[in-house]
N, C-alpha and C. Protein backbone atom coordinates (compact mmCIF):
# COMPACT_ATOMS: atom_id res chain seq x y z
N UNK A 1 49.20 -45.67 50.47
CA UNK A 1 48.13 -46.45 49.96
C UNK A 1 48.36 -46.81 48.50
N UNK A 2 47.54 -47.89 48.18
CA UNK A 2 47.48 -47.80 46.27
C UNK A 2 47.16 -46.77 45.67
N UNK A 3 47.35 -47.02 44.25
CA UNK A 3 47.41 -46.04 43.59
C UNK A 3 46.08 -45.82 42.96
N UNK A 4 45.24 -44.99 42.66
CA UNK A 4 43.99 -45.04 42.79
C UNK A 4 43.97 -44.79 40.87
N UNK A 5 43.34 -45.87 40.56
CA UNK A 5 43.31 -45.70 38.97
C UNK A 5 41.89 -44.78 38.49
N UNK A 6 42.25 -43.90 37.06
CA UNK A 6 41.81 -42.91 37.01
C UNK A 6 39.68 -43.07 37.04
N UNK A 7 39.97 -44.55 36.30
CA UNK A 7 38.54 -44.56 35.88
C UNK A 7 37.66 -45.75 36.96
N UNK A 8 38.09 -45.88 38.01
CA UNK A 8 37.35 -46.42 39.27
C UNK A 8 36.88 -45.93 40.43
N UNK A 9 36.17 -46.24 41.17
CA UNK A 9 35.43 -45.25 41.71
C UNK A 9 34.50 -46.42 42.49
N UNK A 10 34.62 -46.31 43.75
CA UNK A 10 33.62 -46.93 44.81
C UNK A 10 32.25 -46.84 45.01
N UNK A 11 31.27 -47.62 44.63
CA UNK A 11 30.11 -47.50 44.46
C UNK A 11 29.17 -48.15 45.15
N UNK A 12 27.82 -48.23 45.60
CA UNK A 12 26.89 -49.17 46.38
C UNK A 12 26.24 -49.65 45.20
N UNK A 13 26.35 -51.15 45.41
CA UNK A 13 25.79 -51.84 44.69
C UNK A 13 24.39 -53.09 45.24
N UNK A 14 23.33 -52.45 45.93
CA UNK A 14 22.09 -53.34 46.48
C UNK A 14 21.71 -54.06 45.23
N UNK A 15 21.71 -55.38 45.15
CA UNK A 15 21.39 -56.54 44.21
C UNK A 15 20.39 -55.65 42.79
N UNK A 16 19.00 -55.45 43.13
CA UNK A 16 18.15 -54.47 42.62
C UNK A 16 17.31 -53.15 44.06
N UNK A 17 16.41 -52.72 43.60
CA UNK A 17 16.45 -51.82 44.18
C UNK A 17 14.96 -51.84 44.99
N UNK A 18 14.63 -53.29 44.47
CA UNK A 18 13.01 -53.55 45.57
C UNK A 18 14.00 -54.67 46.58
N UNK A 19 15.13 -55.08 46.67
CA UNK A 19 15.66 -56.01 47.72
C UNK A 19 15.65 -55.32 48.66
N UNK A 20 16.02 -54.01 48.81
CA UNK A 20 15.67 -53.11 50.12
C UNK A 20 14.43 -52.26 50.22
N UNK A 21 14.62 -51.61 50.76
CA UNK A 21 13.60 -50.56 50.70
C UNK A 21 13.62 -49.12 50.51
N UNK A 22 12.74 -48.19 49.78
CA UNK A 22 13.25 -46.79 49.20
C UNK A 22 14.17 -46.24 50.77
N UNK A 23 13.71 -46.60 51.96
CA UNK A 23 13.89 -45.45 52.44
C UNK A 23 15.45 -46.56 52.95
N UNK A 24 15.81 -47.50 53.46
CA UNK A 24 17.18 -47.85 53.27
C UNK A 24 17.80 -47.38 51.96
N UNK A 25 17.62 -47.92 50.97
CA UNK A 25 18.18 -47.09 50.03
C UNK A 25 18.69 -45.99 49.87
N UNK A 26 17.76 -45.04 50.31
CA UNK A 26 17.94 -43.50 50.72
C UNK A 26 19.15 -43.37 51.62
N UNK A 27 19.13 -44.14 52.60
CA UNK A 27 19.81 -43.94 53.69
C UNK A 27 20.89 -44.52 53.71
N UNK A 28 21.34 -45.25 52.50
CA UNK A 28 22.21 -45.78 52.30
C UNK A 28 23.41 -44.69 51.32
N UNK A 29 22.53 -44.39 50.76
CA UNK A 29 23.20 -43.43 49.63
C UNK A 29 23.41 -42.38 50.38
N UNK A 30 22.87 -41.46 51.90
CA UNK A 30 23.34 -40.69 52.20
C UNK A 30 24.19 -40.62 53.11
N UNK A 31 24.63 -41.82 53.98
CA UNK A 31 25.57 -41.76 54.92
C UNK A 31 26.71 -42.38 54.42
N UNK A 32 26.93 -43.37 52.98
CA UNK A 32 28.25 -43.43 52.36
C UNK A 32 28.53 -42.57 51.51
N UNK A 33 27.75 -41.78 50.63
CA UNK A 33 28.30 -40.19 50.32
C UNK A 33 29.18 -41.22 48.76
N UNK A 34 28.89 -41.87 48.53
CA UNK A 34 29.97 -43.16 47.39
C UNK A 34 29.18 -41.88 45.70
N UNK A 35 29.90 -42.50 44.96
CA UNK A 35 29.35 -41.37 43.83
C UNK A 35 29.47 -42.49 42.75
N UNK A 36 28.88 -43.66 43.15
CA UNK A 36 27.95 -44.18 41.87
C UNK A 36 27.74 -45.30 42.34
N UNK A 37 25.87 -45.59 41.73
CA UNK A 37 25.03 -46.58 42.20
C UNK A 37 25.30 -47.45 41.43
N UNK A 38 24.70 -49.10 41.47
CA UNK A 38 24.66 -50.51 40.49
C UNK A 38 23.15 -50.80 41.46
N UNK A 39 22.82 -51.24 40.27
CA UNK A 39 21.95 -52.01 40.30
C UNK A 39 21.70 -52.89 39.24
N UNK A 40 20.80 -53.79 39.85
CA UNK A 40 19.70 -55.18 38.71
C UNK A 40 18.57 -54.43 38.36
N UNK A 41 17.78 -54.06 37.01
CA UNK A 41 16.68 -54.24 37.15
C UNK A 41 16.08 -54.56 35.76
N UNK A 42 15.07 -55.41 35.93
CA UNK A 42 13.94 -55.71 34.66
C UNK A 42 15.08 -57.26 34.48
N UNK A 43 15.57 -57.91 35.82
CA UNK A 43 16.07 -59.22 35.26
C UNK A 43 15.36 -60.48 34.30
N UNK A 44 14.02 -60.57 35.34
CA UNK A 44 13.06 -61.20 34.48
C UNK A 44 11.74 -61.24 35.12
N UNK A 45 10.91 -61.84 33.87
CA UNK A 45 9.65 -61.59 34.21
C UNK A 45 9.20 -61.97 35.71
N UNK A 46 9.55 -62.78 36.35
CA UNK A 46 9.24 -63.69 37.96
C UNK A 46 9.23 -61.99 38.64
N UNK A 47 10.38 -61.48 38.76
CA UNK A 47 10.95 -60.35 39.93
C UNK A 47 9.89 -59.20 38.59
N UNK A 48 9.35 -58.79 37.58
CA UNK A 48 8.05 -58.03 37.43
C UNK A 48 6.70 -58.19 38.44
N UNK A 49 6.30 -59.54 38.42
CA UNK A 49 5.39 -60.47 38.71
C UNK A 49 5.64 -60.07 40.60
N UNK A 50 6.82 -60.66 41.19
CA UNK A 50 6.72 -60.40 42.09
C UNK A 50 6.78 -59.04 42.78
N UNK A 51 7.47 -57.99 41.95
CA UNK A 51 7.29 -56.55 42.63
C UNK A 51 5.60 -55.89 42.49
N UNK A 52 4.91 -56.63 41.32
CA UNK A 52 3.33 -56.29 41.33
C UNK A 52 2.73 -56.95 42.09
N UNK A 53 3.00 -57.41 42.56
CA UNK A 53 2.83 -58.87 43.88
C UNK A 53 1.73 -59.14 43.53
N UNK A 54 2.11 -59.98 42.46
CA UNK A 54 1.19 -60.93 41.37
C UNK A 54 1.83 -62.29 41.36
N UNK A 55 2.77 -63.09 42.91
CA UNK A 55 3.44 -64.27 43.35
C UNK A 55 4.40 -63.99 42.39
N UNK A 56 5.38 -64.81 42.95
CA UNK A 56 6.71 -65.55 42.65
C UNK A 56 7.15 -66.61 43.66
N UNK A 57 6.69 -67.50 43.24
CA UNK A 57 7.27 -69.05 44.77
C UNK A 57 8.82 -68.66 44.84
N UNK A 58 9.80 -68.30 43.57
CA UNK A 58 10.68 -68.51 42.90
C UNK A 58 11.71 -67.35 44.18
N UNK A 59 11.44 -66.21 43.85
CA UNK A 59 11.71 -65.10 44.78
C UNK A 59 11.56 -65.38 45.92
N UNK A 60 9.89 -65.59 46.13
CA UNK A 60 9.99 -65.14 47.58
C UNK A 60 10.93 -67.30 48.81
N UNK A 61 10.93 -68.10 48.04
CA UNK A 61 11.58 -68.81 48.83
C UNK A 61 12.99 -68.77 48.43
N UNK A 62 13.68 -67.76 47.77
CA UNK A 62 14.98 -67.19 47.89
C UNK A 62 15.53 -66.33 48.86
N UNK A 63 14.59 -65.40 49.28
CA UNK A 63 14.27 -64.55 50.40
C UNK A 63 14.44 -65.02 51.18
N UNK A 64 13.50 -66.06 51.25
CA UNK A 64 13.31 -66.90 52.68
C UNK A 64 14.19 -67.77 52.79
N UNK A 65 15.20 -67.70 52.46
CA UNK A 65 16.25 -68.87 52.40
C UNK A 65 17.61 -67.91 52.84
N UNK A 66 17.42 -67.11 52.28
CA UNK A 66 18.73 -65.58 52.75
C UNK A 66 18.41 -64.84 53.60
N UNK A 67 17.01 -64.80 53.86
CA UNK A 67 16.69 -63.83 55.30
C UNK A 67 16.20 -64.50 56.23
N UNK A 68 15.69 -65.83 56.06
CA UNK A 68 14.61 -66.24 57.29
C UNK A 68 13.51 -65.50 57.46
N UNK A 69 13.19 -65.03 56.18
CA UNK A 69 11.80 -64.37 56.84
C UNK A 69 11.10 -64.21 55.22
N UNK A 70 10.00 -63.90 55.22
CA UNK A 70 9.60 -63.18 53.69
C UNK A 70 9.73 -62.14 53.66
N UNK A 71 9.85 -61.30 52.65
CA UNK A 71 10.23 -60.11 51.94
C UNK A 71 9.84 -59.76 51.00
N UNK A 72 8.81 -58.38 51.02
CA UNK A 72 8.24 -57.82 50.05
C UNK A 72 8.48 -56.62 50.12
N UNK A 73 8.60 -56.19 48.30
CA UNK A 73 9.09 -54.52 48.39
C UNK A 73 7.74 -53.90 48.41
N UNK A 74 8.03 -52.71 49.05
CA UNK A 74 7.55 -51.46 49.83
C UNK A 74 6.47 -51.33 48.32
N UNK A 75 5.00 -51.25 48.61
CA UNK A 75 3.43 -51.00 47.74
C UNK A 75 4.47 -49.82 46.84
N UNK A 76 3.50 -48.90 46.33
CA UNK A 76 3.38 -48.09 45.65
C UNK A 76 4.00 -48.24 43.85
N UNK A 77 4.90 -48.98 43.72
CA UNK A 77 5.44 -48.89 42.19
C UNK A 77 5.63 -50.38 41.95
N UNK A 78 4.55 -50.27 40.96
CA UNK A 78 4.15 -52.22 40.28
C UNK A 78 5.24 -52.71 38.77
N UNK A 79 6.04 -51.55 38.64
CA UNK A 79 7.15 -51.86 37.47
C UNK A 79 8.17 -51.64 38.48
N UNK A 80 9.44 -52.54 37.48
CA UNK A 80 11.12 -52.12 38.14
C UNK A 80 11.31 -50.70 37.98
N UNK A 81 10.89 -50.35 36.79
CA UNK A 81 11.49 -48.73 36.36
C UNK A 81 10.98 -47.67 37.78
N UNK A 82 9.80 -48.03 37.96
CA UNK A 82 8.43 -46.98 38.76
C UNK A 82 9.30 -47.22 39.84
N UNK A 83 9.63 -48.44 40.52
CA UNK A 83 10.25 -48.61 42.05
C UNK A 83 11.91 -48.27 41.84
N UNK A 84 12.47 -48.30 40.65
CA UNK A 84 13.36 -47.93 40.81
C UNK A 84 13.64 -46.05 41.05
N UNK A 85 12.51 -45.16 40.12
CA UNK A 85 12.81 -44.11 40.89
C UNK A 85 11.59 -43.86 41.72
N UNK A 86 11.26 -44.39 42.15
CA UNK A 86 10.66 -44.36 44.21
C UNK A 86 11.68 -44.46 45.10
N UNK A 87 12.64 -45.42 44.49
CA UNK A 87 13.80 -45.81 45.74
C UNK A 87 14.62 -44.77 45.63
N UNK A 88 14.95 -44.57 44.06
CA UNK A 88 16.62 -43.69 44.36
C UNK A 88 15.82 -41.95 45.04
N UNK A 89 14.60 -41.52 44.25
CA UNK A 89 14.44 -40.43 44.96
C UNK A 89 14.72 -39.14 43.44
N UNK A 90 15.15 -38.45 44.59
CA UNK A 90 15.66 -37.22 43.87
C UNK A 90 17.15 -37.09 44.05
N UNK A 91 18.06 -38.43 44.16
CA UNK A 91 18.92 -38.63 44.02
C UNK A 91 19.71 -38.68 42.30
N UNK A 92 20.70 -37.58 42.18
CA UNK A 92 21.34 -38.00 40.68
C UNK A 92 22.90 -38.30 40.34
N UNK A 93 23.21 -39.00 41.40
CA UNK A 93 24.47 -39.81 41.14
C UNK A 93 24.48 -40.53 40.08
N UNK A 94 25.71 -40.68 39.66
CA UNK A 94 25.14 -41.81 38.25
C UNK A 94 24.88 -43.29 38.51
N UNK A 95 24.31 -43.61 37.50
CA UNK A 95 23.60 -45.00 38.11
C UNK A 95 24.23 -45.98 37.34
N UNK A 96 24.39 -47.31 37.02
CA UNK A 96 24.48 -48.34 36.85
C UNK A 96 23.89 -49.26 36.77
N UNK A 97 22.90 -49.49 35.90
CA UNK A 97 22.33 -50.55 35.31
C UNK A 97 22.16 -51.98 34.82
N UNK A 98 22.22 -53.06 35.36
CA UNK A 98 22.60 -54.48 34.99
C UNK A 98 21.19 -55.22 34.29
N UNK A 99 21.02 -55.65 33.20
CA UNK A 99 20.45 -56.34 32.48
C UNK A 99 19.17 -55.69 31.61
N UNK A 100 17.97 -55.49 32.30
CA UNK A 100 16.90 -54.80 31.93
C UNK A 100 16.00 -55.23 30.55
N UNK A 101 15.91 -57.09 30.73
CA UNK A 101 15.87 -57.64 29.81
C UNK A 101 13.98 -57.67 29.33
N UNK A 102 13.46 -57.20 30.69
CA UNK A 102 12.04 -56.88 30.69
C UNK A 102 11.57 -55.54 30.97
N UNK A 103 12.50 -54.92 30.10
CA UNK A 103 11.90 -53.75 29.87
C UNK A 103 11.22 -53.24 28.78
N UNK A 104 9.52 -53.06 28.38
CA UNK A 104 8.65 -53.05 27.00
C UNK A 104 9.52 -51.64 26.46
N UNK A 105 8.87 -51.73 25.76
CA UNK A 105 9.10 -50.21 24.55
C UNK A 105 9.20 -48.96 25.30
N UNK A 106 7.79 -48.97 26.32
CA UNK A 106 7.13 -47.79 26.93
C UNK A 106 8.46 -47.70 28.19
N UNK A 107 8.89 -48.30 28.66
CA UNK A 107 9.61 -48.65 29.93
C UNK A 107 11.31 -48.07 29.15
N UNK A 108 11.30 -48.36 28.66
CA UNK A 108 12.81 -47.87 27.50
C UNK A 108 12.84 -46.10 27.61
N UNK A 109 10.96 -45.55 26.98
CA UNK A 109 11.35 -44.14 26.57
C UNK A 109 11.41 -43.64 28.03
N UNK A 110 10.26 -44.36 29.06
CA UNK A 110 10.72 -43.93 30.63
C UNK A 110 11.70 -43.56 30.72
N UNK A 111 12.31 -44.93 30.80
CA UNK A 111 13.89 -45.03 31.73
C UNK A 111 14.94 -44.04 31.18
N UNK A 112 14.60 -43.36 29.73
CA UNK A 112 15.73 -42.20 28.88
C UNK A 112 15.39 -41.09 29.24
N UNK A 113 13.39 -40.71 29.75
CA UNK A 113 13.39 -39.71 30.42
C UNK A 113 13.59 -39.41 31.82
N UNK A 114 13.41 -40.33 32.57
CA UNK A 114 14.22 -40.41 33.54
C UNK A 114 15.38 -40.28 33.87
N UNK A 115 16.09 -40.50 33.24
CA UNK A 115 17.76 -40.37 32.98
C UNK A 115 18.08 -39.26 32.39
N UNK A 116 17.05 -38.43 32.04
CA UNK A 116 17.81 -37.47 31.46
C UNK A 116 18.31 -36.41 32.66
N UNK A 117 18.09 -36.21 33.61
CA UNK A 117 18.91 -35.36 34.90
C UNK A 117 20.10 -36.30 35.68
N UNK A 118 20.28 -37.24 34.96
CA UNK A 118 21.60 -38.08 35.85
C UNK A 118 22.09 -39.04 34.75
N UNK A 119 23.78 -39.71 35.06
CA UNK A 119 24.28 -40.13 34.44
C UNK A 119 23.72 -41.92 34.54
N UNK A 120 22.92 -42.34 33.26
CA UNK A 120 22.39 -43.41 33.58
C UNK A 120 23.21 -44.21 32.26
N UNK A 121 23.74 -45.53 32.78
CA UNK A 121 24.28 -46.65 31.43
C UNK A 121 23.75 -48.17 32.14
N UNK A 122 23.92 -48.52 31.01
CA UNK A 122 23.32 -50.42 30.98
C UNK A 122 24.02 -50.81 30.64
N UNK A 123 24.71 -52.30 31.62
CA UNK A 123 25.55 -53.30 31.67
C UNK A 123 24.68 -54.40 31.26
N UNK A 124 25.22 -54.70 29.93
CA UNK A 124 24.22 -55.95 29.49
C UNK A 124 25.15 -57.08 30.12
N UNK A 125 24.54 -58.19 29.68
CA UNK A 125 25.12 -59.62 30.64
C UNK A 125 24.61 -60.23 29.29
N UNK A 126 24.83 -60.82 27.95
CA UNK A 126 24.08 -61.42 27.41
C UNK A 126 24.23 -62.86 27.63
N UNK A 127 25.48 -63.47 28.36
CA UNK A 127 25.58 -65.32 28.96
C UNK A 127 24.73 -65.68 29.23
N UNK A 128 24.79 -64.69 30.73
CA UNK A 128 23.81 -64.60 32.16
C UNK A 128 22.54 -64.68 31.72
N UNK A 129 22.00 -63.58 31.14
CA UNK A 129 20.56 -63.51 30.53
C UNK A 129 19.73 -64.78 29.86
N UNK A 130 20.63 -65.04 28.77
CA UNK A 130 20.47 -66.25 27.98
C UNK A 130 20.48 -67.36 28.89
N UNK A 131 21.09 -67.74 29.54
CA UNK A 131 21.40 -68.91 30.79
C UNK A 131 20.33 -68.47 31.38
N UNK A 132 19.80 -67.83 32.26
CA UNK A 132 18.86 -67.66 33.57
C UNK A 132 17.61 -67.62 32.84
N UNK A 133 17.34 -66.92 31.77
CA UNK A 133 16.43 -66.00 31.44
C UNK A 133 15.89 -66.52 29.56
N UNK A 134 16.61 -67.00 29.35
CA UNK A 134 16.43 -67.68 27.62
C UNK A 134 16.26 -66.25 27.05
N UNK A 135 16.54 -64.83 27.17
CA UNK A 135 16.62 -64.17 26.33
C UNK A 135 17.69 -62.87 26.66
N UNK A 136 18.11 -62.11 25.52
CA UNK A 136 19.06 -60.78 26.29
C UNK A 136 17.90 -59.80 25.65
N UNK A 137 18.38 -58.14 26.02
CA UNK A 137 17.96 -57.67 26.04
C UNK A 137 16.96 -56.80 24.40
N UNK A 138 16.19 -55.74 24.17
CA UNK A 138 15.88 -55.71 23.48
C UNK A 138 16.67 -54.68 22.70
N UNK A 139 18.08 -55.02 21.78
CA UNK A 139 18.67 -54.14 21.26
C UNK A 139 18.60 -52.74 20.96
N UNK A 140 17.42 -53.07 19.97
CA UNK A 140 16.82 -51.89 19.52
C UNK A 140 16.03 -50.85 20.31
N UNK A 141 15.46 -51.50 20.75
CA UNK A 141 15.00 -50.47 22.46
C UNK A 141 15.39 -50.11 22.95
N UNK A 142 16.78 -50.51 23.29
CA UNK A 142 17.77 -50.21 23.93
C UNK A 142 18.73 -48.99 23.70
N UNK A 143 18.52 -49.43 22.27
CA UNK A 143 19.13 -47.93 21.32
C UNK A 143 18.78 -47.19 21.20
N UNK A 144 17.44 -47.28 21.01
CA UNK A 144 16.97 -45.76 20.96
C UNK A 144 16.57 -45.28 22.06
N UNK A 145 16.68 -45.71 23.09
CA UNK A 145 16.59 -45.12 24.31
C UNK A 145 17.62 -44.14 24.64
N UNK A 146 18.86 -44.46 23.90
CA UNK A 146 19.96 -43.44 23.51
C UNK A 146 20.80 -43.42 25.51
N UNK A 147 20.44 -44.43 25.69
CA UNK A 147 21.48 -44.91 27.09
C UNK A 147 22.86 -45.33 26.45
N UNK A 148 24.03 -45.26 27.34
CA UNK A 148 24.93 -45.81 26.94
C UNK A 148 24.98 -47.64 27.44
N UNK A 149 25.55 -48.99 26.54
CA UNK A 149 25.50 -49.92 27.07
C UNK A 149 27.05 -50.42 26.75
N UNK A 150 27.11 -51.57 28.00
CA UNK A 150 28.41 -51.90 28.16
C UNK A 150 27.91 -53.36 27.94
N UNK A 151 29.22 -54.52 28.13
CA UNK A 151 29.28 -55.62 28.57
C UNK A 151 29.45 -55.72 29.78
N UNK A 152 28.58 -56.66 30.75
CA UNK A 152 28.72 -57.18 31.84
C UNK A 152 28.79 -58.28 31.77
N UNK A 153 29.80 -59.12 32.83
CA UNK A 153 30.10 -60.85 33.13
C UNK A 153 28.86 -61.13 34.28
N UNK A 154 28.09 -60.30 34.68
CA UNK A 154 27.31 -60.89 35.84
C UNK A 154 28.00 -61.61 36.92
N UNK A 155 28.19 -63.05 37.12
CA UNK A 155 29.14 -63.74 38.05
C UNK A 155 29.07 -65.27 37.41
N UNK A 156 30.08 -65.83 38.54
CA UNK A 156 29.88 -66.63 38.27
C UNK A 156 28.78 -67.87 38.38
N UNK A 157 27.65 -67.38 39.00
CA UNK A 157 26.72 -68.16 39.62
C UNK A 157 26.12 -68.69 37.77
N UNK A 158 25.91 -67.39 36.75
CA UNK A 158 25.25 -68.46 35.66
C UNK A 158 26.01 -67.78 34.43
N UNK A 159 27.38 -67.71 34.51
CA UNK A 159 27.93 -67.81 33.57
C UNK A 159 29.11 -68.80 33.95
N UNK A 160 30.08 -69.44 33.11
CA UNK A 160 31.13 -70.78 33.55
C UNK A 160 32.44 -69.65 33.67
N UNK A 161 32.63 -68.73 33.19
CA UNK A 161 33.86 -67.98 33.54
C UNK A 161 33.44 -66.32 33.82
N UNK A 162 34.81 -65.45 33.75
CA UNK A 162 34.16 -63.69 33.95
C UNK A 162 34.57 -63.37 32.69
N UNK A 163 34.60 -64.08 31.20
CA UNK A 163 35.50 -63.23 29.71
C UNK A 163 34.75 -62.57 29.40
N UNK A 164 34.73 -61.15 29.39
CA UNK A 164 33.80 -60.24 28.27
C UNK A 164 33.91 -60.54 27.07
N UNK A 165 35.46 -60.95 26.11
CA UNK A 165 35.15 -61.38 25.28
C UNK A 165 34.16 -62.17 24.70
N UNK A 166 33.85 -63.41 25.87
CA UNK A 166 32.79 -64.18 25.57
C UNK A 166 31.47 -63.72 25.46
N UNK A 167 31.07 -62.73 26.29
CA UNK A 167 29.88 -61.34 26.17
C UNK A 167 30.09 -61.11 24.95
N UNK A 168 30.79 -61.09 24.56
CA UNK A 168 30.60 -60.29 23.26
C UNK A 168 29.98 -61.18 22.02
N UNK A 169 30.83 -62.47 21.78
CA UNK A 169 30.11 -63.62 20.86
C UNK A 169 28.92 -63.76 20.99
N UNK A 170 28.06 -63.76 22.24
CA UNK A 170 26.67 -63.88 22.88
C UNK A 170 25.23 -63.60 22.12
């Protein structure tokens, strides 16, 4: 086989973590046994709005365009952070974080106490963000949340190439 390089590692990556449901989720993470999660969350305000299911036309006829059907995440947690640990559980694989550009102040010291029993980092996207979203994330919140953050290219759907360098000018 190839040669397995030191710092990669096979991971499940569900878009965010209200696209399924806690208990797929669950069940996802326990029959691939993979030892590290990705996810989206706090992309933007629409997917807040729609996990409080307070509408999103925006979402839900995306859904309905990829599933044929509508799709709503599972009641109980009206923030990304709240549904994000509803879904993962008492799961502490390390996690993987993509954007989290609507996450307030209060949602920051969460997400650091939350993280403090598992390995949690944030993949910023600042192209992507800026392109989709007209803003990146909140630096300073970010920092003192005392998470580790990376550069992410997101894809190519709303950035024009994959250069991190270019992440980085951003």
């Amino acid at each position: 086989g190839l040669p397995r390089p030191e710092r990669l590692d096979i991971g499940l990556s569900p878009h965010a973590p209200y696209n399924v449901s806690p208990s797929a989720w669950r069940a996802m993470v326990e029959l691939l046994k993979l030892p590290l999660m990705h996810a989206h969350l706090a992309e933007s305000r629409e997917e807040s709005a729609w996990l409080a299911d307070r509408g999103s036309i925006g979402l839900d006829a995306l859904h309905e365009s990829l599933l044929h059907r509508r799709y709503r995440p599972e009641p109980g947690a009206d923030t990304p952070l709240a549904y994000l640990a509803h879904a993962v559980g008492d799961d502490t694989r390390p996690l993987l974080l993509a954007h989290c550009v609507e996450l307030a102040s209060g949602d920051w010291r969460g997400l650091a106490e939350w993280a403090a029993d598992r390995a949690v980092g944030i993949a910023h996207c600042p192209r992507s963000n800026l392109a989709l979203h007209g803003k990146t994330l909140d630096w300073a919140l970010a920092q003192a949340a005392g998470l580790p953050i990376g550069l992410g290219t997101d894809g190519r759907f709303s950035t024009p190439d994959l250069d991190v360098r270019k992440e980085a000018l951003a």
